[in-house]
N, C-alpha and C. Protein backbone atom coordinates (compact mmCIF):
# COMPACT_ATOMS: atom_id res chain seq x y z
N UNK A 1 121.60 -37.80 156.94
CA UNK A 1 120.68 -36.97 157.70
C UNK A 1 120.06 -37.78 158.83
N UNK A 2 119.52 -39.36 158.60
CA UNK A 2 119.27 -40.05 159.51
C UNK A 2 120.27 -40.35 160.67
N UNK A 3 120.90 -40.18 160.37
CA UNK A 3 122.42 -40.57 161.27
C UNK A 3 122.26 -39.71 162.22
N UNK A 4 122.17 -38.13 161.53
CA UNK A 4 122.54 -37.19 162.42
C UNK A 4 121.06 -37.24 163.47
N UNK A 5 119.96 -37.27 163.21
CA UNK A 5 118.82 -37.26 163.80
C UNK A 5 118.99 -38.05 164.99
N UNK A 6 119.91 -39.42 164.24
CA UNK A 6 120.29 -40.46 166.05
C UNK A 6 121.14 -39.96 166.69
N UNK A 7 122.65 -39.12 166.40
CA UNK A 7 123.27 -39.09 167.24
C UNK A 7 122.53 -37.76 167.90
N UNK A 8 121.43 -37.05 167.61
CA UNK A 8 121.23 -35.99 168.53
C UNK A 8 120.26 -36.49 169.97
N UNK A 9 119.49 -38.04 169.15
CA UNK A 9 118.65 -38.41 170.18
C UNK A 9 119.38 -38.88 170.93
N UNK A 10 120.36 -40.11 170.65
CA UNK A 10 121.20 -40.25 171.72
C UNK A 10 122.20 -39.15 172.71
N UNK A 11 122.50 -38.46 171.89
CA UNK A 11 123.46 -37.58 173.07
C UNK A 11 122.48 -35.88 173.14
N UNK A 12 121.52 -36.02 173.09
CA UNK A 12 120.60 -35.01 172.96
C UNK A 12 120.75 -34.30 174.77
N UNK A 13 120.60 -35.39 175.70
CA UNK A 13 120.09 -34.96 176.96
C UNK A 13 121.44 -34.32 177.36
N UNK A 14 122.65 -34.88 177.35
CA UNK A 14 124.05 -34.54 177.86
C UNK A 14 124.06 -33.27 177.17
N UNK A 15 124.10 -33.26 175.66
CA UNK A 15 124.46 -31.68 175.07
C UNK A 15 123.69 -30.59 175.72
N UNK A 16 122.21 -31.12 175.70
CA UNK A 16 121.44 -29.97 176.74
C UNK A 16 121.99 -29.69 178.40
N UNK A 17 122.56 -30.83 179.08
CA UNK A 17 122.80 -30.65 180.68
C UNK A 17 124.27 -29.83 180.69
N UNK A 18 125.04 -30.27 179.29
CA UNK A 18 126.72 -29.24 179.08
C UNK A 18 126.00 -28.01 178.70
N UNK A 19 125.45 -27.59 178.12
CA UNK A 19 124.66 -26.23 177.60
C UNK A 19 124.43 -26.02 178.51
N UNK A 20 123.27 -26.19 179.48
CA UNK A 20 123.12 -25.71 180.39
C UNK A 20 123.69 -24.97 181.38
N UNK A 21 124.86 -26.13 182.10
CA UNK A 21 125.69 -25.87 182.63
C UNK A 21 126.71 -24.39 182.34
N UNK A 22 127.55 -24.68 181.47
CA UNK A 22 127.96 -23.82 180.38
C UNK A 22 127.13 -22.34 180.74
N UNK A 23 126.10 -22.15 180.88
CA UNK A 23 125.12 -20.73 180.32
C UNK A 23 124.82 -20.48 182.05
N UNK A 24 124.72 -21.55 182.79
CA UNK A 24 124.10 -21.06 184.48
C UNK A 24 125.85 -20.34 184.97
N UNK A 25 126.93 -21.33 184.79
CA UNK A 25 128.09 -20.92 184.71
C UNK A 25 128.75 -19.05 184.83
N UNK A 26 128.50 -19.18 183.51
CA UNK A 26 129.09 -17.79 182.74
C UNK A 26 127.70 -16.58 183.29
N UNK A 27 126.96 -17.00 183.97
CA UNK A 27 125.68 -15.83 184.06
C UNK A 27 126.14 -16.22 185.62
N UNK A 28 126.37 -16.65 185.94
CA UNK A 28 126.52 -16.85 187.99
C UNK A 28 127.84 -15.84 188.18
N UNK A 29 128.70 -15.92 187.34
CA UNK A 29 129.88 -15.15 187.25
C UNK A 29 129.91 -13.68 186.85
N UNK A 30 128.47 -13.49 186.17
CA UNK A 30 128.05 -11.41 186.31
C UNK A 30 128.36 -11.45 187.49
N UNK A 31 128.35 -9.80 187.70
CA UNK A 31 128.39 -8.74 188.76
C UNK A 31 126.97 -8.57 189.05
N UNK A 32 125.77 -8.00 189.46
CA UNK A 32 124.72 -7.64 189.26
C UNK A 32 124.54 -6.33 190.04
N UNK A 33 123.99 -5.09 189.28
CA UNK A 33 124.05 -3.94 189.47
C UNK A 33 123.81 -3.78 190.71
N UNK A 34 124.16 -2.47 190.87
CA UNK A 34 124.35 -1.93 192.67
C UNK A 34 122.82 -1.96 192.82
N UNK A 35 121.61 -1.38 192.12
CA UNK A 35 120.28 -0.83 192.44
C UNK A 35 119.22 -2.87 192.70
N UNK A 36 119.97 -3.43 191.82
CA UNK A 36 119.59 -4.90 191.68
C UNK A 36 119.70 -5.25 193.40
N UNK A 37 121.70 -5.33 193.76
CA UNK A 37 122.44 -5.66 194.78
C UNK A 37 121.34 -4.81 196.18
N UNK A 38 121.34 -3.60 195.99
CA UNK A 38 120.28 -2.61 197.29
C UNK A 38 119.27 -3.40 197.61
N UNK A 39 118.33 -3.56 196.15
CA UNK A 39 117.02 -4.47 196.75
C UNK A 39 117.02 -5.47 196.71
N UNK A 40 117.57 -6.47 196.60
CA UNK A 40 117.77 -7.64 197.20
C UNK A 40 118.22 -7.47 198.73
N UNK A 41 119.14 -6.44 199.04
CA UNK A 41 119.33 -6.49 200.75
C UNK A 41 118.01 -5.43 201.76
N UNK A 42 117.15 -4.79 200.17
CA UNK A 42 116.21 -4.19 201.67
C UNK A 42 115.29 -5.35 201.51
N UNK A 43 114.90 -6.22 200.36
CA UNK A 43 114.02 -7.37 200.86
C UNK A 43 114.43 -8.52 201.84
N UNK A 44 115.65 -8.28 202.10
CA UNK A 44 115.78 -9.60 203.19
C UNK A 44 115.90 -9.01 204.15
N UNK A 45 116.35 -7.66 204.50
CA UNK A 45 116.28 -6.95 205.82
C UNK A 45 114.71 -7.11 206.42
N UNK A 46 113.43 -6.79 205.25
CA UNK A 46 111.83 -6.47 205.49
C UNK A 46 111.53 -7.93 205.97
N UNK A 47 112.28 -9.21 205.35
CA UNK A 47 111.48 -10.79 205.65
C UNK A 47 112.28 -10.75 207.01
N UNK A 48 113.28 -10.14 206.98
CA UNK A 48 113.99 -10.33 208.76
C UNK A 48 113.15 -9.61 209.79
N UNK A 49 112.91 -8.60 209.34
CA UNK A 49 112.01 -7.56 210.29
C UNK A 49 110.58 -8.03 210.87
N UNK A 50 109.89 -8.83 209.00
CA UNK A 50 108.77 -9.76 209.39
C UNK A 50 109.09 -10.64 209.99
N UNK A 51 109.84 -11.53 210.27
CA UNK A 51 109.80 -12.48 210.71
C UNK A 51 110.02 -12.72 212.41
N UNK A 52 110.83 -11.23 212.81
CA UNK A 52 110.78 -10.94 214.51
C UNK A 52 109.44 -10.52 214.78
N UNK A 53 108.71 -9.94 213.87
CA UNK A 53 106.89 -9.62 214.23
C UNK A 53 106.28 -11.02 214.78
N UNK A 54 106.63 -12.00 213.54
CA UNK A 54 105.51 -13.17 213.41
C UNK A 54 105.96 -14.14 214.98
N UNK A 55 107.03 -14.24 215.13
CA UNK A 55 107.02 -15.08 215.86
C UNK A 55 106.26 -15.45 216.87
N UNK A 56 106.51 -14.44 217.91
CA UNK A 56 105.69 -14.14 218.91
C UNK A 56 104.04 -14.44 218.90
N UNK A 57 103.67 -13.91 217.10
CA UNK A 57 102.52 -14.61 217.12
C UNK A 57 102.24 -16.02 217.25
N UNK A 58 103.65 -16.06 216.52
CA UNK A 58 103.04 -18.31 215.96
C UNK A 58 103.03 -18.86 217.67
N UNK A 59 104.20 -18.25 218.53
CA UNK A 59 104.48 -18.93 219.84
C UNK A 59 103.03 -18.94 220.59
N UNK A 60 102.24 -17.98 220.83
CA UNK A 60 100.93 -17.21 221.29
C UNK A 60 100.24 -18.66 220.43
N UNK A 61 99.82 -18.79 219.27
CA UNK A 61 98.71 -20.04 218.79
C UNK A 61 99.52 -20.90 219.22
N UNK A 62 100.68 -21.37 219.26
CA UNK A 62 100.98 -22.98 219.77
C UNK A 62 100.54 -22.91 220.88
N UNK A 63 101.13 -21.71 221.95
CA UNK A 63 100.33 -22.44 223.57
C UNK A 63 98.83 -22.43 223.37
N UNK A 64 98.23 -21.81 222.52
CA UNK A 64 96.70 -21.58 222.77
C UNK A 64 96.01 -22.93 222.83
N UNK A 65 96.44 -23.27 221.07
CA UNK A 65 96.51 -24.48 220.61
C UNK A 65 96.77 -25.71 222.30
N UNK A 66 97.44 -25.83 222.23
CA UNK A 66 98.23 -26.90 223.62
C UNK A 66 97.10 -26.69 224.75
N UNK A 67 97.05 -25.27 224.96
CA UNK A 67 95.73 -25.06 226.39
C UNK A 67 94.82 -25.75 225.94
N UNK A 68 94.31 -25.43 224.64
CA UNK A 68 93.03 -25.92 224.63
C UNK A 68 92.63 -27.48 224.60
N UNK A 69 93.38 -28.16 224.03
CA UNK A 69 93.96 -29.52 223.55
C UNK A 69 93.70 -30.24 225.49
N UNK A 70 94.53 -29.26 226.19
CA UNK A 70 94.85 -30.13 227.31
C UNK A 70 93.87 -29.95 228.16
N UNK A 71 92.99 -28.81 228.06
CA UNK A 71 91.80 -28.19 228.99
C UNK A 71 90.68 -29.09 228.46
N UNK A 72 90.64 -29.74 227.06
CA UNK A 72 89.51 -31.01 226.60
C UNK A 72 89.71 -31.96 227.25
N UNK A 73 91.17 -32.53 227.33
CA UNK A 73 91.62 -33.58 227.64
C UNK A 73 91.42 -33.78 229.47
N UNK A 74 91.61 -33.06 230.10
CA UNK A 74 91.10 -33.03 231.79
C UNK A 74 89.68 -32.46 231.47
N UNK A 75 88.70 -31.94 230.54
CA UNK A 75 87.40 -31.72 230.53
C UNK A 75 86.89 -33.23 230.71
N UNK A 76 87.23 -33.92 229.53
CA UNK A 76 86.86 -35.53 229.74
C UNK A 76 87.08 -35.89 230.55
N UNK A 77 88.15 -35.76 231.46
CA UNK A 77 88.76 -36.92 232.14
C UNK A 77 87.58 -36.83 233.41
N UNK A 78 87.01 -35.60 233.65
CA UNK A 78 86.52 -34.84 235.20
C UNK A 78 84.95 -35.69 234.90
N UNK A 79 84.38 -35.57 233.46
CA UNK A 79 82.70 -35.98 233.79
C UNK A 79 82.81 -38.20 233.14
């Protein structure tokens, strides 16, 4: 019984990373239902859609950001 207790500690981590493997394997290789397959493509269509919104914003704070930065920087320089 002691025996067996070592060989699980020793080869404990490998049997778990082949198990593992083994189980991510055989589940990567489902099909996943059509209603699953739909919303997964209207949520990346909605982060695509968000993400042509946001831009424009983030571009708008970087120059703001930059004006202001550079309008301090010639504020100092002038007094």
């Amino acid at each position: 019984m002691k025996q067996a207790f070592k060989m699980v500690k020793k080869n404990g981590v490998f049997v778990c990373v082949v198990s593992g493997l083994t189980a991510l394997s055989t589940s990567a290789a489902a099909e996943l239902p059509t209603a699953a397959t739909a919303a997964v493509a209207s949520i990346g269509t909605t982060f695509t859609d968000l993400e042509a919104l946001i831009w424009p914003i983030i571009g708008s704070v970087v120059v703001g950001f930059i004006s202001v930065k550079l309008f301090k920087k010639f504020a100092n320089k002038a007094t």
